[in-house]
PDB file of N, CA and C in Angstrom:
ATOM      1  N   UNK A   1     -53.823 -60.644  15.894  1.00  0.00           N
ATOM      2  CA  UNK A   1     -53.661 -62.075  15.824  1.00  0.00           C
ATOM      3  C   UNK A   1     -52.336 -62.440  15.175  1.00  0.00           C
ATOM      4  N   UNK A   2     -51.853 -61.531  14.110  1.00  0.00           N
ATOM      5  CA  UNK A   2     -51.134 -62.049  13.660  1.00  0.00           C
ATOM      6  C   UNK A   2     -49.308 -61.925  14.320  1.00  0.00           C
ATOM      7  N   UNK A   3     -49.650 -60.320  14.767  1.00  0.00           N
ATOM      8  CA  UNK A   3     -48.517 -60.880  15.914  1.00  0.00           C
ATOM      9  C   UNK A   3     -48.139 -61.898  17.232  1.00  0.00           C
ATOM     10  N   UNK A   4     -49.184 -62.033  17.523  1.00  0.00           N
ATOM     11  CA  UNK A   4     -49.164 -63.312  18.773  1.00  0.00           C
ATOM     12  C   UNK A   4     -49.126 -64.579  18.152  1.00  0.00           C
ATOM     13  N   UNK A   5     -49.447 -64.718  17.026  1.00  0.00           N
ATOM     14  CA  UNK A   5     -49.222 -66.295  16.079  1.00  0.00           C
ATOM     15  C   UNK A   5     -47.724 -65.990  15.599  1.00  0.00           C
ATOM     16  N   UNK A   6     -47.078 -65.163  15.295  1.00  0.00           N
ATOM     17  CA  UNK A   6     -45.822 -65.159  14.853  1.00  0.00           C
ATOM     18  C   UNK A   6     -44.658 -65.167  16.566  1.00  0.00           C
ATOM     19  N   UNK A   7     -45.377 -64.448  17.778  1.00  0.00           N
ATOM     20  CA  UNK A   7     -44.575 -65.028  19.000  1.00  0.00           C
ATOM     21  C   UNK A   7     -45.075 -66.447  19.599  1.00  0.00           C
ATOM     22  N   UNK A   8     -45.938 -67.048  19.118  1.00  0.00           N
ATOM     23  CA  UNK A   8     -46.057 -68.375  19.658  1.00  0.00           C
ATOM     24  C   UNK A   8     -45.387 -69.168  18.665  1.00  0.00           C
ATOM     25  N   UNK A   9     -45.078 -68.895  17.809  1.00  0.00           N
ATOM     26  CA  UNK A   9     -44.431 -70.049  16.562  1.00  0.00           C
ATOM     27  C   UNK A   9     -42.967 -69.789  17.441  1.00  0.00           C
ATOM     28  N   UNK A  10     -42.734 -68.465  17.612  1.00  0.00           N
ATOM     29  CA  UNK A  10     -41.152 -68.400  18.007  1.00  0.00           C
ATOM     30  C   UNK A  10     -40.430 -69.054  19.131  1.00  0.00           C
ATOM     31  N   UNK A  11     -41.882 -69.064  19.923  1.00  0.00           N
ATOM     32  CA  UNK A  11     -41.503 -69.525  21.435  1.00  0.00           C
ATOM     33  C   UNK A  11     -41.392 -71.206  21.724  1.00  0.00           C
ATOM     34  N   UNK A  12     -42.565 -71.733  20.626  1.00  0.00           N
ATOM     35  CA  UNK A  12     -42.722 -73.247  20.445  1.00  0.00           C
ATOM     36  C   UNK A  12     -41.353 -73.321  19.689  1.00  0.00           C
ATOM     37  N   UNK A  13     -40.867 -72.683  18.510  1.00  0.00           N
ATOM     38  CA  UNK A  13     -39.657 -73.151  17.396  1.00  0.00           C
ATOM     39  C   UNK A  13     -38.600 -73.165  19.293  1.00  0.00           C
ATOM     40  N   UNK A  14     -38.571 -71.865  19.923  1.00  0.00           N
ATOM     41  CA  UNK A  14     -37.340 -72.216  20.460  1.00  0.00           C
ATOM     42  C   UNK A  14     -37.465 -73.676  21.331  1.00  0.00           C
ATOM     43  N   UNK A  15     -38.678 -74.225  22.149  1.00  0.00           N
ATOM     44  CA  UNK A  15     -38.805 -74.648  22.973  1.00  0.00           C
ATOM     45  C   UNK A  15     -38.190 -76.477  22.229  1.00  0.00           C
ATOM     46  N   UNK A  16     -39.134 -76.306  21.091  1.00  0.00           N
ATOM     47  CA  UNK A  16     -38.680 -77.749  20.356  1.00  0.00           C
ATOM     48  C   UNK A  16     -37.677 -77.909  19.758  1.00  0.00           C
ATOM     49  N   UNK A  17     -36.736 -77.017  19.916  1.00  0.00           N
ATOM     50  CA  UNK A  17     -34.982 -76.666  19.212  1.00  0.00           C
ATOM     51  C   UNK A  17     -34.361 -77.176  20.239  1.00  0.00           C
ATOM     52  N   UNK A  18     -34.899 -76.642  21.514  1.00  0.00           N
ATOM     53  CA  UNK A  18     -33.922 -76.783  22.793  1.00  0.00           C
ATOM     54  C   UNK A  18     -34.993 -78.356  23.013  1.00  0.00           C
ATOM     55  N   UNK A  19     -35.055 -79.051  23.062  1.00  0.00           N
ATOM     56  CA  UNK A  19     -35.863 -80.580  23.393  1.00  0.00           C
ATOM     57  C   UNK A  19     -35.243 -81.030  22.113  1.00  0.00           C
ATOM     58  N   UNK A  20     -35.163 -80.946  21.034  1.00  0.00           N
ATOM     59  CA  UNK A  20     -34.810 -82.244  19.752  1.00  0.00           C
ATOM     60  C   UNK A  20     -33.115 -81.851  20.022  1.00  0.00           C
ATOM     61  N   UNK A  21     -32.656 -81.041  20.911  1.00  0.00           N
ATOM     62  CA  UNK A  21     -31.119 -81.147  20.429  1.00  0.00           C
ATOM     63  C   UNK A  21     -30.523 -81.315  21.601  1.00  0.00           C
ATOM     64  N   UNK A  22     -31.292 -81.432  22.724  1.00  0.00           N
ATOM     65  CA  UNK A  22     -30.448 -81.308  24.296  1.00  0.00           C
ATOM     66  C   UNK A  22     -31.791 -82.603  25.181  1.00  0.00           C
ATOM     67  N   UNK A  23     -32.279 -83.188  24.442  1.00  0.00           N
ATOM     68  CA  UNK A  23     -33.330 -83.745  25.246  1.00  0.00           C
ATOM     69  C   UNK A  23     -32.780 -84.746  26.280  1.00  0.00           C
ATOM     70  N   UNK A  24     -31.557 -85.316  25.693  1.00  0.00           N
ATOM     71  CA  UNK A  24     -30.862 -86.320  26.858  1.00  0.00           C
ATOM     72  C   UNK A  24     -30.295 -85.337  28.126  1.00  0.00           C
ATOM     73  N   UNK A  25     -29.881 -84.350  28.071  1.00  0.00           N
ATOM     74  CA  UNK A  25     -29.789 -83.236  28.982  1.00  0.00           C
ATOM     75  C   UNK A  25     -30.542 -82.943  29.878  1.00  0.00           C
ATOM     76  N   UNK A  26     -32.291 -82.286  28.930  1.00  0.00           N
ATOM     77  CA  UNK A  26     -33.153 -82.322  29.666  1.00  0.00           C
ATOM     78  C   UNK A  26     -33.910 -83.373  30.840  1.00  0.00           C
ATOM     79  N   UNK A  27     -33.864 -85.090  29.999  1.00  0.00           N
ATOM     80  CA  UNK A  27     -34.210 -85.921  31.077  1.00  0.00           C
ATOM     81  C   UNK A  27     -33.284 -86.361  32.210  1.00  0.00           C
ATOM     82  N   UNK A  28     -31.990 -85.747  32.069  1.00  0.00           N
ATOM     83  CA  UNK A  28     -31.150 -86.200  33.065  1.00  0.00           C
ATOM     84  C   UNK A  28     -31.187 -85.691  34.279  1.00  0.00           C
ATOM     85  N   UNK A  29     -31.600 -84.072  33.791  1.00  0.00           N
ATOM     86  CA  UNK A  29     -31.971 -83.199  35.105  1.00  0.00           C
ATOM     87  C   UNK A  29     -33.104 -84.073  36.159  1.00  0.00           C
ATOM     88  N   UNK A  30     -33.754 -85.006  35.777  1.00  0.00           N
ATOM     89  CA  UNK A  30     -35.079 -85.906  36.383  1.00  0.00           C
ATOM     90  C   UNK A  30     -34.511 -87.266  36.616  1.00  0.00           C
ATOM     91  N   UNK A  31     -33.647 -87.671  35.935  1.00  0.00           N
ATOM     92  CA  UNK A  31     -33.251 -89.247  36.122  1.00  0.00           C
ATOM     93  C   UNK A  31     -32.086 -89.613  35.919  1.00  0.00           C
ATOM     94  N   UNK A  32     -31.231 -90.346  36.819  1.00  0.00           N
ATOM     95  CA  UNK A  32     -29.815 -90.401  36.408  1.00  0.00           C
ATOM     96  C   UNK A  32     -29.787 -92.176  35.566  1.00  0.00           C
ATOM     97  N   UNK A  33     -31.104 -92.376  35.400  1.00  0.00           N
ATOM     98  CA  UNK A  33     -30.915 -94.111  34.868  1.00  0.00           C
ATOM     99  C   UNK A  33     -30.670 -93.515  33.240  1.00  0.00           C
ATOM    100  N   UNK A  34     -29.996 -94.665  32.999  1.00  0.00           N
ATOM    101  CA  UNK A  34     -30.153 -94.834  31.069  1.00  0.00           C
ATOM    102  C   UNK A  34     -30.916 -95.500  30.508  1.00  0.00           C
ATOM    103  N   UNK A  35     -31.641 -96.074  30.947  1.00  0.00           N
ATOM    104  CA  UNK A  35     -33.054 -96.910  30.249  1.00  0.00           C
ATOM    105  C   UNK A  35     -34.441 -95.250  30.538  1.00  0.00           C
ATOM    106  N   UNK A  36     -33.986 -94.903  31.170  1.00  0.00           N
ATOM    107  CA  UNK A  36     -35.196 -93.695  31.196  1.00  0.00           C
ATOM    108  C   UNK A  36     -35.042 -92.323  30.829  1.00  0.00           C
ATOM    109  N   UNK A  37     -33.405 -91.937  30.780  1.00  0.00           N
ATOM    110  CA  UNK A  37     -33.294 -91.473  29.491  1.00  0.00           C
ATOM    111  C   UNK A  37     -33.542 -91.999  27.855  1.00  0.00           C
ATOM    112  N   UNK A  38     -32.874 -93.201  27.581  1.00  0.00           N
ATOM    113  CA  UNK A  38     -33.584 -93.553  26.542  1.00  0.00           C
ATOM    114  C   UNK A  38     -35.097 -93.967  25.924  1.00  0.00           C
ATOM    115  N   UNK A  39     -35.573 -93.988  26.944  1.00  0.00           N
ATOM    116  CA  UNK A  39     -37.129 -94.198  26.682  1.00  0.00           C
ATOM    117  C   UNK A  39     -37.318 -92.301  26.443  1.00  0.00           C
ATOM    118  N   UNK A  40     -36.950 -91.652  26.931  1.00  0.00           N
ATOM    119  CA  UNK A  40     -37.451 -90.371  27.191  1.00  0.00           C
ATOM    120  C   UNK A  40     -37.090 -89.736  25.439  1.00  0.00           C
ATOM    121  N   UNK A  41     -36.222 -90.045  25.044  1.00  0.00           N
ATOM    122  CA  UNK A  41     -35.277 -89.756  23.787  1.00  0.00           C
ATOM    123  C   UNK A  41     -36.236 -90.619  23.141  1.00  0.00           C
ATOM    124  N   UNK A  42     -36.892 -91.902  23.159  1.00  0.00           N
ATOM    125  CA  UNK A  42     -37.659 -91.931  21.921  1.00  0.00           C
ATOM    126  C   UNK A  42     -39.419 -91.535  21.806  1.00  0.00           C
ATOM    127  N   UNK A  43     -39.425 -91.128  22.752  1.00  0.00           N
ATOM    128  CA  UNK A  43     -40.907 -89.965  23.155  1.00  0.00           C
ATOM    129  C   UNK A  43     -40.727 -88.600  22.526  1.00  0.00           C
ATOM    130  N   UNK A  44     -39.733 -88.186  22.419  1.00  0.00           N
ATOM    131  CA  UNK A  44     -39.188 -86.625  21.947  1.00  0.00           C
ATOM    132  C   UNK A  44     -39.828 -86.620  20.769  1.00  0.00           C
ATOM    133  N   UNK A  45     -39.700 -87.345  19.472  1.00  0.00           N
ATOM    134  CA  UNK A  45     -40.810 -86.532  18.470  1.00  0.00           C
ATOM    135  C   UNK A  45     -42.429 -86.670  18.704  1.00  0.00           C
ATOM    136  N   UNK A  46     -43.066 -87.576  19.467  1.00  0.00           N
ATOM    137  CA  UNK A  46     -44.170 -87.254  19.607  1.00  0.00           C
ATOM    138  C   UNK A  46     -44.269 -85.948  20.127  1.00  0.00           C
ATOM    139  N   UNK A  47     -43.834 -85.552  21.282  1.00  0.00           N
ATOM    140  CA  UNK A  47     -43.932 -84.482  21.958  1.00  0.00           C
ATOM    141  C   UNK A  47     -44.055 -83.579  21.726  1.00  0.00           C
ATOM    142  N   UNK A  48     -42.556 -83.473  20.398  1.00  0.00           N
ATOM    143  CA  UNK A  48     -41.803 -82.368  19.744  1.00  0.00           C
ATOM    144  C   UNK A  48     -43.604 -81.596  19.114  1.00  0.00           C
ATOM    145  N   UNK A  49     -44.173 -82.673  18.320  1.00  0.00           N
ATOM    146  CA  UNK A  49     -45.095 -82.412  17.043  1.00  0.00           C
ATOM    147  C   UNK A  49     -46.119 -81.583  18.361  1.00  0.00           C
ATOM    148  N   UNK A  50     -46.842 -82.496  19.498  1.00  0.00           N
ATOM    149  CA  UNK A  50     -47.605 -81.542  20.471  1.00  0.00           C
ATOM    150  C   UNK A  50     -47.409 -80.825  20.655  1.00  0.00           C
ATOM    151  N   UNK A  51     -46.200 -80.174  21.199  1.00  0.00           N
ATOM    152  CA  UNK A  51     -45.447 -78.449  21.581  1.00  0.00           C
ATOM    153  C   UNK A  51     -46.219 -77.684  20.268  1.00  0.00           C
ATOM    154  N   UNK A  52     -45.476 -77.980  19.428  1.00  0.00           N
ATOM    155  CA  UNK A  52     -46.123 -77.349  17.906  1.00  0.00           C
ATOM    156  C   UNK A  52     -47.847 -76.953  17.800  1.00  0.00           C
ATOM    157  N   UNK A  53     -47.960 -78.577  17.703  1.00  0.00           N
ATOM    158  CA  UNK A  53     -49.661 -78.232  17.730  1.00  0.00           C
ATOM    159  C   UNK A  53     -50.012 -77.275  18.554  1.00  0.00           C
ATOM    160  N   UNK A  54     -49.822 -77.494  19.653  1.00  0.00           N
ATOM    161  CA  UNK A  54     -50.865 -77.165  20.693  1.00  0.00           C
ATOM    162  C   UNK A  54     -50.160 -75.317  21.113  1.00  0.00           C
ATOM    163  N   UNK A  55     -49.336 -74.935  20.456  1.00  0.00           N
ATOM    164  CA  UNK A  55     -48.717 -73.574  20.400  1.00  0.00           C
ATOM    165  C   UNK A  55     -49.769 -72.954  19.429  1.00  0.00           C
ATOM    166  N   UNK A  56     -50.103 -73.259  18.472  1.00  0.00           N
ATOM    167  CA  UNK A  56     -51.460 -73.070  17.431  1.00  0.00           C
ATOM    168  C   UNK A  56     -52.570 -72.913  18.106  1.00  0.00           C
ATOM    169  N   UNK A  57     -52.758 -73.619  19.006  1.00  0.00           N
ATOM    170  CA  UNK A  57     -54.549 -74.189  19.198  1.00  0.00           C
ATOM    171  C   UNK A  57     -54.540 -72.944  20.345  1.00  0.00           C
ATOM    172  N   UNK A  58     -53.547 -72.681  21.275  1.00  0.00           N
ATOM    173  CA  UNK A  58     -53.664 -72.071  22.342  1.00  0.00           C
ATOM    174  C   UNK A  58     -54.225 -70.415  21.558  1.00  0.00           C
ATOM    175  N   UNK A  59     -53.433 -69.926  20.533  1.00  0.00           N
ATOM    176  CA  UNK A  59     -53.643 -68.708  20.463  1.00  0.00           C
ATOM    177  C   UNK A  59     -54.804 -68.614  19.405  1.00  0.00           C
ATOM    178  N   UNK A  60     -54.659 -69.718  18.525  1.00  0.00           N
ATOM    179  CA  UNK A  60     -56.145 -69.384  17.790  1.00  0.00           C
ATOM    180  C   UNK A  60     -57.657 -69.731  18.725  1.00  0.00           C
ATOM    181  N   UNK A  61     -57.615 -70.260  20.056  1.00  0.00           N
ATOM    182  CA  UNK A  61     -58.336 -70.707  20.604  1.00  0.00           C
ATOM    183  C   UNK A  61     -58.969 -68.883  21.522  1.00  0.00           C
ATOM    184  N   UNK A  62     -57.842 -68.592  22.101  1.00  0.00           N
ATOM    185  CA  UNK A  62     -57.739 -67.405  23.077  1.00  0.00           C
ATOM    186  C   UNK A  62     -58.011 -65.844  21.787  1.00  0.00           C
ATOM    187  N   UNK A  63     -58.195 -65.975  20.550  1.00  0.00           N
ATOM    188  CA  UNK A  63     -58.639 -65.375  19.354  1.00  0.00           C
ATOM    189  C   UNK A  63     -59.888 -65.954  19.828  1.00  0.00           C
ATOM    190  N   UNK A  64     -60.671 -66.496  19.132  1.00  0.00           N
ATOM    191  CA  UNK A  64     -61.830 -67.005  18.744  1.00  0.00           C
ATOM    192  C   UNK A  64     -62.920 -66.325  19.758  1.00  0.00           C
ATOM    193  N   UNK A  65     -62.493 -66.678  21.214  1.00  0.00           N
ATOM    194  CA  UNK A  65     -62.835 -66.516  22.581  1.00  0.00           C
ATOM    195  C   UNK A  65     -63.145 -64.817  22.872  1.00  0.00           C
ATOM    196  N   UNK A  66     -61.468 -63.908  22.289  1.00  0.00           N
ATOM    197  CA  UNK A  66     -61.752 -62.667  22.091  1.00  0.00           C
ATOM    198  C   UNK A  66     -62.726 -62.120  21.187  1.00  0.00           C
ATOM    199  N   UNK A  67     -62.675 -62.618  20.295  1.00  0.00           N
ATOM    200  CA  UNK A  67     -63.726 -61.924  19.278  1.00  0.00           C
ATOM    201  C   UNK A  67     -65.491 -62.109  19.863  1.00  0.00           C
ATOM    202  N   UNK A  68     -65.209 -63.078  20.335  1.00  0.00           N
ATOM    203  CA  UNK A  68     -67.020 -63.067  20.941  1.00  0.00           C
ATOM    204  C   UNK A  68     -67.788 -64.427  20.651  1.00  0.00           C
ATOM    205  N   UNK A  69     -66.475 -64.615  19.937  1.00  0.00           N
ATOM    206  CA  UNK A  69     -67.019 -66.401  19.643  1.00  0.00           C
ATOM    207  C   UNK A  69     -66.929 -67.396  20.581  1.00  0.00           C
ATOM    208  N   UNK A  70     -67.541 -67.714  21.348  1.00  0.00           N
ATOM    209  CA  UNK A  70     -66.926 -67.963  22.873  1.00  0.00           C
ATOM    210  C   UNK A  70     -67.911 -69.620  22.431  1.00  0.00           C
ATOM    211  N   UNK A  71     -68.761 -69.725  22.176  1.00  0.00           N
ATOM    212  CA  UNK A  71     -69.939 -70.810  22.055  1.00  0.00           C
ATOM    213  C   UNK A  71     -68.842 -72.072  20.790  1.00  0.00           C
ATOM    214  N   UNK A  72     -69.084 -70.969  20.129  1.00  0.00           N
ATOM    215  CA  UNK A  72     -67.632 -71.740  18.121  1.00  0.00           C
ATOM    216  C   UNK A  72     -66.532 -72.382  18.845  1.00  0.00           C
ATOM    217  N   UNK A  73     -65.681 -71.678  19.812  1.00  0.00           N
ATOM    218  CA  UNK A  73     -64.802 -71.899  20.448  1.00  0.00           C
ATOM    219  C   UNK A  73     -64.575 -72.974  21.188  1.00  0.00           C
ATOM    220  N   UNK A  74     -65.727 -73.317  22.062  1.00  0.00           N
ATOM    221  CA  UNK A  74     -65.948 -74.439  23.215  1.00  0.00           C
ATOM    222  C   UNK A  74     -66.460 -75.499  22.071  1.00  0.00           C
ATOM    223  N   UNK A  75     -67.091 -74.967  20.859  1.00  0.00           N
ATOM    224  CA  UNK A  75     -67.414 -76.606  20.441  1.00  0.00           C
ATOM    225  C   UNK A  75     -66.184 -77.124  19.265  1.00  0.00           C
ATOM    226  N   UNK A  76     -65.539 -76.294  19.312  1.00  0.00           N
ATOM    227  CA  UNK A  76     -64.399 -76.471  18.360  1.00  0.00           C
ATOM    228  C   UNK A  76     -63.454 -77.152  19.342  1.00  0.00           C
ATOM    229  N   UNK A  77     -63.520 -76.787  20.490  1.00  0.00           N
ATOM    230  CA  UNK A  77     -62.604 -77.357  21.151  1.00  0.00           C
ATOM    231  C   UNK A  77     -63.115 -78.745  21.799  1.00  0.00           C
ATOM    232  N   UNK A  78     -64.206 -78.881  22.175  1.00  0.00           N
ATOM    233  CA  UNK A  78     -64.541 -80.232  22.495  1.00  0.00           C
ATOM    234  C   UNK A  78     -64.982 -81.084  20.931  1.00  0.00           C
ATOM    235  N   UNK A  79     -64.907 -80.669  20.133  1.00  0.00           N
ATOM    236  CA  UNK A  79     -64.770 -81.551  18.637  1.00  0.00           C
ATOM    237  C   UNK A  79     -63.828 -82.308  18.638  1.00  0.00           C
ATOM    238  N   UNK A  80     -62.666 -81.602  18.077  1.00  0.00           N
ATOM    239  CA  UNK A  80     -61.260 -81.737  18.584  1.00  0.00           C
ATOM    240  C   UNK A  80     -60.838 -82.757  19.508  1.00  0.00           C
ATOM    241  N   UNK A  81     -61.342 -82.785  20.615  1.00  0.00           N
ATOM    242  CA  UNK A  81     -60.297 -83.306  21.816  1.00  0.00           C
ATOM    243  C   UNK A  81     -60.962 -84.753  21.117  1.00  0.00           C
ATOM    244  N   UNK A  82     -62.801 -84.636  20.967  1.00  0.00           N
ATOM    245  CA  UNK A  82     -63.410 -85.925  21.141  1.00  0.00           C
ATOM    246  C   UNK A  82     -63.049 -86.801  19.893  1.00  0.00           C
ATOM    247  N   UNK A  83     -63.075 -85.506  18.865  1.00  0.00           N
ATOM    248  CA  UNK A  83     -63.152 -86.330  17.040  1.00  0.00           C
ATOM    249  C   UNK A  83     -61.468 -86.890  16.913  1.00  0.00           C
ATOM    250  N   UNK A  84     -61.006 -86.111  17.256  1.00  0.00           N
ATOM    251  CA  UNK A  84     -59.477 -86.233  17.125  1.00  0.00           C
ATOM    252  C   UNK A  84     -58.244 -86.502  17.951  1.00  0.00           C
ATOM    253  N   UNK A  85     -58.597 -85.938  19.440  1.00  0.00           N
ATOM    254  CA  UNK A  85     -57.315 -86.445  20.425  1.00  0.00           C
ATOM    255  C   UNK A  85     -57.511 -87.592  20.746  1.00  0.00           C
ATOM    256  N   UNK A  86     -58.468 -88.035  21.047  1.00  0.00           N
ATOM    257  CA  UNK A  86     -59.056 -89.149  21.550  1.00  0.00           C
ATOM    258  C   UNK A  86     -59.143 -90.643  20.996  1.00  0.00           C
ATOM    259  N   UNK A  87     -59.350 -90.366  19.313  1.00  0.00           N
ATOM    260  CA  UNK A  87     -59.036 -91.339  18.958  1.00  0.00           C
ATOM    261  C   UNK A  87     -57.477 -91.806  18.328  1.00  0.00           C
ATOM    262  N   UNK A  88     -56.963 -90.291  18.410  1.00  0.00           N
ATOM    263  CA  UNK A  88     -55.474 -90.211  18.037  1.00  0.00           C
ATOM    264  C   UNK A  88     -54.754 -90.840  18.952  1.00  0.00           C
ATOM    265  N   UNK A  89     -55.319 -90.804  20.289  1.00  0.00           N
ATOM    266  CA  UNK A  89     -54.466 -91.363  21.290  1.00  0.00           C
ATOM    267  C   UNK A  89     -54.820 -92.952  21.777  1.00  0.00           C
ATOM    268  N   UNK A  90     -56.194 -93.464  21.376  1.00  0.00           N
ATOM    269  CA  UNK A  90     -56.482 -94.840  21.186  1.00  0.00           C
ATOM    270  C   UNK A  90     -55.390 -95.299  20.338  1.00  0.00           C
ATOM    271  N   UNK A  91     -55.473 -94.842  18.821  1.00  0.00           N
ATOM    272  CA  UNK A  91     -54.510 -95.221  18.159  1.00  0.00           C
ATOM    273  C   UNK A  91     -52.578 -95.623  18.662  1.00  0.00           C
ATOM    274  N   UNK A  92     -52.195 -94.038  19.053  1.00  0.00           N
ATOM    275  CA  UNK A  92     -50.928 -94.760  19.566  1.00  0.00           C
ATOM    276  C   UNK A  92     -51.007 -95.430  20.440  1.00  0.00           C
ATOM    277  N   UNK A  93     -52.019 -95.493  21.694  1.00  0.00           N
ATOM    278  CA  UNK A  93     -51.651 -95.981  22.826  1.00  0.00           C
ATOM    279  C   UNK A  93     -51.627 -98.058  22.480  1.00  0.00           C
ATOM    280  N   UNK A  94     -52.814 -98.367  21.535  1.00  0.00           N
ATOM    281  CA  UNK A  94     -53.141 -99.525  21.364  1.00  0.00           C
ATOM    282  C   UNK A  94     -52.786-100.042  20.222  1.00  0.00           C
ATOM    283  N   UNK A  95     -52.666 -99.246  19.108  1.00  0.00           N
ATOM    284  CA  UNK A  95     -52.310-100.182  17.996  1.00  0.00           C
ATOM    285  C   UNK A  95     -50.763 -99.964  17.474  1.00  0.00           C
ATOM    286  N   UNK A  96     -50.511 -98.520  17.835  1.00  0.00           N
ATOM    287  CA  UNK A  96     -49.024 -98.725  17.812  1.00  0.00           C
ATOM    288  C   UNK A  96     -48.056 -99.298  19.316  1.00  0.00           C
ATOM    289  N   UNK A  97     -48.895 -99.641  20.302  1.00  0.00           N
ATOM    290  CA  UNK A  97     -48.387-100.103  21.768  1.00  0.00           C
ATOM    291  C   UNK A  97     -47.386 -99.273  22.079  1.00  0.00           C
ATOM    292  N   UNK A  98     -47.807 -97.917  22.296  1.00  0.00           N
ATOM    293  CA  UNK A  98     -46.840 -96.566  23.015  1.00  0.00           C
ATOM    294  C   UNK A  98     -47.552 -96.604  24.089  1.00  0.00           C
ATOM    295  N   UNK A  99     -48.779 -97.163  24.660  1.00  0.00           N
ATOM    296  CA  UNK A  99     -48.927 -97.015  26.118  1.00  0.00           C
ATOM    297  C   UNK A  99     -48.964 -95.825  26.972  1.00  0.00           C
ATOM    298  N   UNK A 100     -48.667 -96.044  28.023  1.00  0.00           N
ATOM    299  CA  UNK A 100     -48.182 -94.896  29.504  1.00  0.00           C
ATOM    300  C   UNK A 100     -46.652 -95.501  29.390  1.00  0.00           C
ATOM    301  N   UNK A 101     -45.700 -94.240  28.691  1.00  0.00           N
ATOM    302  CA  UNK A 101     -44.209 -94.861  28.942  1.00  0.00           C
ATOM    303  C   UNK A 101     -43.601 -93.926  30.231  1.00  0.00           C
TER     304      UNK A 101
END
């Protein structure tokens, strides 16, 4: 475990290095407007923090699953999405008005 948590930190660190420092780069390859690059540039730290998270959840999830905990696993993961993504994403979508950008 502990080597595959130390190559997923590496792979998320590179992925959100290359997005927080080239992200106007990255959306240009998709859009030549400047209102959608700049919308895209102020989405980048939400994102940034998901890459992160969800680089965690993937390998402690695909652990849990190996060991035999397969039942812990599925309710940890539907906890999660229900206790926490869900209302995390009510939250930005409605009270901070981040929407579908």
């Amino acid at each position: 475990m502990g080597v595959t948590l130390r190559l997923s930190i590496l792979q998320a660190l590179a992925v959100v290095l290359a997005l927080a420092f080239g992200h106007n780069i990255w959306a240009a390859f998709f859009s030549n407007s400047p209102s959608i690059i700049n919308q895209f540039a102020s989405m980048t730290p939400l994102l940034l923090i998901s890459i992160t998270i969800d680089s965690f959840q993937g390998v402690l999830s695909g652990v849990a699953r190996g060991s035999g905990c397969q039942l812990l696993a599925m309710w940890v993961n539907m906890g999660t999405f229900y206790f926490i993504g869900m209302p995390l994403a009510c939250l930005l979508g409605f009270k901070f008005k981040l929407y579908a950008k």
